[in-house]
PDB file of N, CA and C in Angstrom:
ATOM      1  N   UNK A   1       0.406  11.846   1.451  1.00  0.00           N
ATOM      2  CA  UNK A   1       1.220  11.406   2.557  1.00  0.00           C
ATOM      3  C   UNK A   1       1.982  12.566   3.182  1.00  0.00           C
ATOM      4  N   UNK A   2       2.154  13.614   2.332  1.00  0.00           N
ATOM      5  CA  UNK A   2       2.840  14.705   3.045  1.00  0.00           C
ATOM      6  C   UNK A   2       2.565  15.094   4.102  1.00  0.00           C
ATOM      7  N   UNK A   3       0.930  15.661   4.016  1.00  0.00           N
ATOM      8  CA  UNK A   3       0.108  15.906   5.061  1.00  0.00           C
ATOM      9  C   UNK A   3      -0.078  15.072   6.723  1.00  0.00           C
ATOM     10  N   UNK A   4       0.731  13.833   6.695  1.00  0.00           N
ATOM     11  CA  UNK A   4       1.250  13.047   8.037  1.00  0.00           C
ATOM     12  C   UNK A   4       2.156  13.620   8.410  1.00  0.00           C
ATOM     13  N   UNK A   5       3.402  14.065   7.276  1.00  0.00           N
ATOM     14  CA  UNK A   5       4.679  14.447   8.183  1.00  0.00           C
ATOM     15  C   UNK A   5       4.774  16.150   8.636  1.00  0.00           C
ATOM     16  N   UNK A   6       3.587  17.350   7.922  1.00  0.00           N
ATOM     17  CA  UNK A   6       4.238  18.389   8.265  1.00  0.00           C
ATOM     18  C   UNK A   6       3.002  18.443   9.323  1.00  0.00           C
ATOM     19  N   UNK A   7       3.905  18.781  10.131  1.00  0.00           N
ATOM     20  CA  UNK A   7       3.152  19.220  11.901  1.00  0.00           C
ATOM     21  C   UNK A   7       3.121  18.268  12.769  1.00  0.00           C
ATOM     22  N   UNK A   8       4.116  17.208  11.920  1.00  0.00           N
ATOM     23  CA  UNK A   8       4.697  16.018  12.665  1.00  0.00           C
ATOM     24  C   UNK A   8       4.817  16.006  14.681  1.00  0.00           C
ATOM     25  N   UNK A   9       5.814  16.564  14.382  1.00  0.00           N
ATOM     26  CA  UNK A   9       6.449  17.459  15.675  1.00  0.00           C
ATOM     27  C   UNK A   9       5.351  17.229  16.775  1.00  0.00           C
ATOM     28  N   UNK A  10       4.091  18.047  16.630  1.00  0.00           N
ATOM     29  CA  UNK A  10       3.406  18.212  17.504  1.00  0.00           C
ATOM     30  C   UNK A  10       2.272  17.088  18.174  1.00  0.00           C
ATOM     31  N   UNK A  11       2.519  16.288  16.870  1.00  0.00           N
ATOM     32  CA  UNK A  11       1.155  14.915  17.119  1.00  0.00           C
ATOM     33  C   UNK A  11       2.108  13.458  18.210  1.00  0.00           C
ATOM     34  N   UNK A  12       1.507  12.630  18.587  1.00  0.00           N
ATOM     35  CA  UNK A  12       1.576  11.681  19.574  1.00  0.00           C
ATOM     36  C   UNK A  12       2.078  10.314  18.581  1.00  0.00           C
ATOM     37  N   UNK A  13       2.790   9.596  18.409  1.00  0.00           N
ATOM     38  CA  UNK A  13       3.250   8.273  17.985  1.00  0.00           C
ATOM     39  C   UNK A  13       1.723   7.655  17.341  1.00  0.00           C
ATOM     40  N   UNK A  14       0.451   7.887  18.256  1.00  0.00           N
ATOM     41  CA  UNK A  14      -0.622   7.041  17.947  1.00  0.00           C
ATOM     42  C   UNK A  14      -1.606   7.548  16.934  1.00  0.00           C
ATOM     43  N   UNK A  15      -1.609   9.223  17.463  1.00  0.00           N
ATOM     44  CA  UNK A  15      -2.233   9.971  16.304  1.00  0.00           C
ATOM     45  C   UNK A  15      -1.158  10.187  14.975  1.00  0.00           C
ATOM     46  N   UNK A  16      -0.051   9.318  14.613  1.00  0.00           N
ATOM     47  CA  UNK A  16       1.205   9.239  13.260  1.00  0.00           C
ATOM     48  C   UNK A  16       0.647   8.532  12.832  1.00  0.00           C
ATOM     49  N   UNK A  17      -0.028   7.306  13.659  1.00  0.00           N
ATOM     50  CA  UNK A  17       0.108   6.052  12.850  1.00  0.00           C
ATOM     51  C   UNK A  17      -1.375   6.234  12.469  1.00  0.00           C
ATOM     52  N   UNK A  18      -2.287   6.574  13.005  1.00  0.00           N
ATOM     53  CA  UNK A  18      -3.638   6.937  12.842  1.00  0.00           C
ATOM     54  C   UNK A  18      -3.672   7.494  11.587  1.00  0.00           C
ATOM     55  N   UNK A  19      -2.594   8.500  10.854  1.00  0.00           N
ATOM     56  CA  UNK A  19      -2.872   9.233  10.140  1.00  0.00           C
ATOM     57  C   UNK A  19      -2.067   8.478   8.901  1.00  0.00           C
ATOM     58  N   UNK A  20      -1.426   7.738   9.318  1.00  0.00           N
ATOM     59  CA  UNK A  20       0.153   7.039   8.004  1.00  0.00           C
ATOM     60  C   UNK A  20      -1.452   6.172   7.538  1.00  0.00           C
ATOM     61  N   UNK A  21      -2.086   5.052   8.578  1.00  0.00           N
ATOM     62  CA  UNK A  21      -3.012   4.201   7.487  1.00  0.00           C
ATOM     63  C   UNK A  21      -4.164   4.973   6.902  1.00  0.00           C
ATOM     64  N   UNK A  22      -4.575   6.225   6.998  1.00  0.00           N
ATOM     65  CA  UNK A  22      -5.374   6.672   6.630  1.00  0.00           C
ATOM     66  C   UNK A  22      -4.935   7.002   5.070  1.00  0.00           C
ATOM     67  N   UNK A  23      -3.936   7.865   5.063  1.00  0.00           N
ATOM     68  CA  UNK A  23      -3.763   8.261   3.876  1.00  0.00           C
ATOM     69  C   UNK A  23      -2.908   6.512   3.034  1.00  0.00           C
ATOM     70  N   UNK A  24      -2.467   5.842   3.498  1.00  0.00           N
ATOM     71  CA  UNK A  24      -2.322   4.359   2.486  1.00  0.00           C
ATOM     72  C   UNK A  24      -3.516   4.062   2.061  1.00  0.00           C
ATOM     73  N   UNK A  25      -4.787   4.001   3.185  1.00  0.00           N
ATOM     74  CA  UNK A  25      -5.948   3.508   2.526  1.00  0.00           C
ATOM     75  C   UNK A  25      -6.523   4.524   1.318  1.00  0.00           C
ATOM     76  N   UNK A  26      -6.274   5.699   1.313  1.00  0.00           N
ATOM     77  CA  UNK A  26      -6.652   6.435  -0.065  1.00  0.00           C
ATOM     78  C   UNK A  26      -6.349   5.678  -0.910  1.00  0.00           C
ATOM     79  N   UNK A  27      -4.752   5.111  -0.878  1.00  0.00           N
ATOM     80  CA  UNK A  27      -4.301   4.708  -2.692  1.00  0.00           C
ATOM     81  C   UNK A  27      -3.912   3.522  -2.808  1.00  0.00           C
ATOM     82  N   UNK A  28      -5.002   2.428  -1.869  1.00  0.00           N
ATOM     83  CA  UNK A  28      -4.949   1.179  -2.073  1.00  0.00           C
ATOM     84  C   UNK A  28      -5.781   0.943  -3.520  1.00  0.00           C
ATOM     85  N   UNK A  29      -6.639   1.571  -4.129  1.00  0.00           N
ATOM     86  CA  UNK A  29      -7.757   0.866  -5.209  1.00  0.00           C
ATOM     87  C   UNK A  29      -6.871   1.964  -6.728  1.00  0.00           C
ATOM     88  N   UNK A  30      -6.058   2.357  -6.538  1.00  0.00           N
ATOM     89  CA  UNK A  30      -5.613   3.528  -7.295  1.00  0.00           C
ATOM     90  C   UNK A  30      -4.616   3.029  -8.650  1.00  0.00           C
ATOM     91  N   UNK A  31      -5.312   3.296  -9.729  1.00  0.00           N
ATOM     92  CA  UNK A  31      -4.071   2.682 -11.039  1.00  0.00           C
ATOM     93  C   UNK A  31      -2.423   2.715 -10.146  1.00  0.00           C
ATOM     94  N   UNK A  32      -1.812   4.159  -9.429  1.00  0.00           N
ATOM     95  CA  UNK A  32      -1.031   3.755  -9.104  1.00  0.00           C
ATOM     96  C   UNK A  32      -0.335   2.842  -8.618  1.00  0.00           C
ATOM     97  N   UNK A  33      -1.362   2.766  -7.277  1.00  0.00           N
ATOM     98  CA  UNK A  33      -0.885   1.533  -6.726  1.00  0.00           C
ATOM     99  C   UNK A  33      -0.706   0.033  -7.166  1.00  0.00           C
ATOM    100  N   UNK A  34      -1.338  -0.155  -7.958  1.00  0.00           N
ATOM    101  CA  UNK A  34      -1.076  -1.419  -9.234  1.00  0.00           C
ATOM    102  C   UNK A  34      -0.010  -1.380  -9.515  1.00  0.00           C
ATOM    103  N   UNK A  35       0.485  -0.128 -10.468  1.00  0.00           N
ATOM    104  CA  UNK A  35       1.435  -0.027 -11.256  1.00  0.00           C
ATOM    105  C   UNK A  35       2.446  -0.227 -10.276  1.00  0.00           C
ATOM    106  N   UNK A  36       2.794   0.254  -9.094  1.00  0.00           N
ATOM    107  CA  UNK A  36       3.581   0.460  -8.367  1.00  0.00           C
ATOM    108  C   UNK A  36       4.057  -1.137  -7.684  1.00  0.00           C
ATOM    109  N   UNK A  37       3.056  -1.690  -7.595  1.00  0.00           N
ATOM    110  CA  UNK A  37       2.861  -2.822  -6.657  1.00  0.00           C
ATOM    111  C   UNK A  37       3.719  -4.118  -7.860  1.00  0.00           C
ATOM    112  N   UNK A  38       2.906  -3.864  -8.774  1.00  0.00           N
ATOM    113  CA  UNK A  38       2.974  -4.622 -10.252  1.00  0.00           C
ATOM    114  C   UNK A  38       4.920  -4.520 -10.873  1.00  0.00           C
ATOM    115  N   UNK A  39       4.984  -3.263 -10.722  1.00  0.00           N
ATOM    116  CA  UNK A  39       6.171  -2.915 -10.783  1.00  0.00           C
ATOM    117  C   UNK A  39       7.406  -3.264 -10.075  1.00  0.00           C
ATOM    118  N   UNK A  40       6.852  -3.669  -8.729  1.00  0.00           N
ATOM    119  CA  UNK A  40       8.138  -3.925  -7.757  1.00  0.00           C
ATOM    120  C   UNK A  40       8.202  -5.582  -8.168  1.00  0.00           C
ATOM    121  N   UNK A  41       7.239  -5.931  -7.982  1.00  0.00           N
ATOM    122  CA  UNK A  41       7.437  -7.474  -8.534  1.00  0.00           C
ATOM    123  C   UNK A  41       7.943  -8.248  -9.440  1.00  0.00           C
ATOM    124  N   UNK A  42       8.037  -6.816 -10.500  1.00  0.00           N
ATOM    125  CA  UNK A  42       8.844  -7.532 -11.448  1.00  0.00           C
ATOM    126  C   UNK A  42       9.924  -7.071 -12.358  1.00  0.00           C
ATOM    127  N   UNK A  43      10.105  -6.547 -11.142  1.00  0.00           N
ATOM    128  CA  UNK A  43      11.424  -5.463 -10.616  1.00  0.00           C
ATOM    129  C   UNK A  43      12.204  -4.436 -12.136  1.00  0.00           C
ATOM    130  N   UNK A  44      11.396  -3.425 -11.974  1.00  0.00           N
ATOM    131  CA  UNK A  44      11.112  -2.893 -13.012  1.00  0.00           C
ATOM    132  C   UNK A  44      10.889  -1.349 -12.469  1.00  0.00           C
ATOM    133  N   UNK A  45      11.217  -0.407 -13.187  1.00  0.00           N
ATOM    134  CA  UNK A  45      10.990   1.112 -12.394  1.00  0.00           C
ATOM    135  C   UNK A  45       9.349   1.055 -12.881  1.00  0.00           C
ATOM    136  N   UNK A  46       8.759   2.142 -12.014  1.00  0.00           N
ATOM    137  CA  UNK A  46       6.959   1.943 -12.266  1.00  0.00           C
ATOM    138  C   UNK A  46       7.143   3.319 -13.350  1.00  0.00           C
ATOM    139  N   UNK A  47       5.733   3.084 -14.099  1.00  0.00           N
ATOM    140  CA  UNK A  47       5.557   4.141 -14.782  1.00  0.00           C
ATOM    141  C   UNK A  47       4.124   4.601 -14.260  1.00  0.00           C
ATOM    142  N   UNK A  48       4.451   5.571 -13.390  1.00  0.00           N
ATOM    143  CA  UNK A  48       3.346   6.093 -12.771  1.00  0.00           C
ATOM    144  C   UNK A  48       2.108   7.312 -13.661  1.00  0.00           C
ATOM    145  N   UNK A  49       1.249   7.055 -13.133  1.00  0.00           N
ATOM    146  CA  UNK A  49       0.220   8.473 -14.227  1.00  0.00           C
ATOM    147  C   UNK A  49       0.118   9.696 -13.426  1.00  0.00           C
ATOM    148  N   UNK A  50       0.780  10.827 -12.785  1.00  0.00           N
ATOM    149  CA  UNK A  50       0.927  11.639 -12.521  1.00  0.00           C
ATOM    150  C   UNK A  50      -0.156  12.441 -12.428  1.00  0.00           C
ATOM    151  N   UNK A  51      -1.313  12.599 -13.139  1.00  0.00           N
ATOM    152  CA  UNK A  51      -2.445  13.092 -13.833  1.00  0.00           C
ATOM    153  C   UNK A  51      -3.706  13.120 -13.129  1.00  0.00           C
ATOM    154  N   UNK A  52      -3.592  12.398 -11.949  1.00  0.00           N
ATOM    155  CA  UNK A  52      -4.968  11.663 -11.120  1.00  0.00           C
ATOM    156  C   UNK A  52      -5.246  12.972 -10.024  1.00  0.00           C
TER     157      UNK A  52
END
């Protein structure tokens, strides 16, 4: 996700958002995102795997 915000500055509102769902769709299928998702629900800090 970093990679959306540096060079921010120079891109258009449409090419942000172009780029924000691109990189969400990377880590929709991702242990993280489970854990993360799994985690908010049951409101709990996530224990993420760092390692991937």
């Amino acid at each position: 996700m970093l990679e959306v915000i540096v060079g921010s500055e120079d891109r258009t509102l449409e090419e942000l958002l172009q780029a924000e769902r691109a990189a969400v769709q990377k880590t929709l299928n991702t242990p993280d995102h489970q854990e993360g998702m799994t985690a908010f629900l049951e409101k709990r800090k996530p224990a993420f795997n760092r390692a991937q």
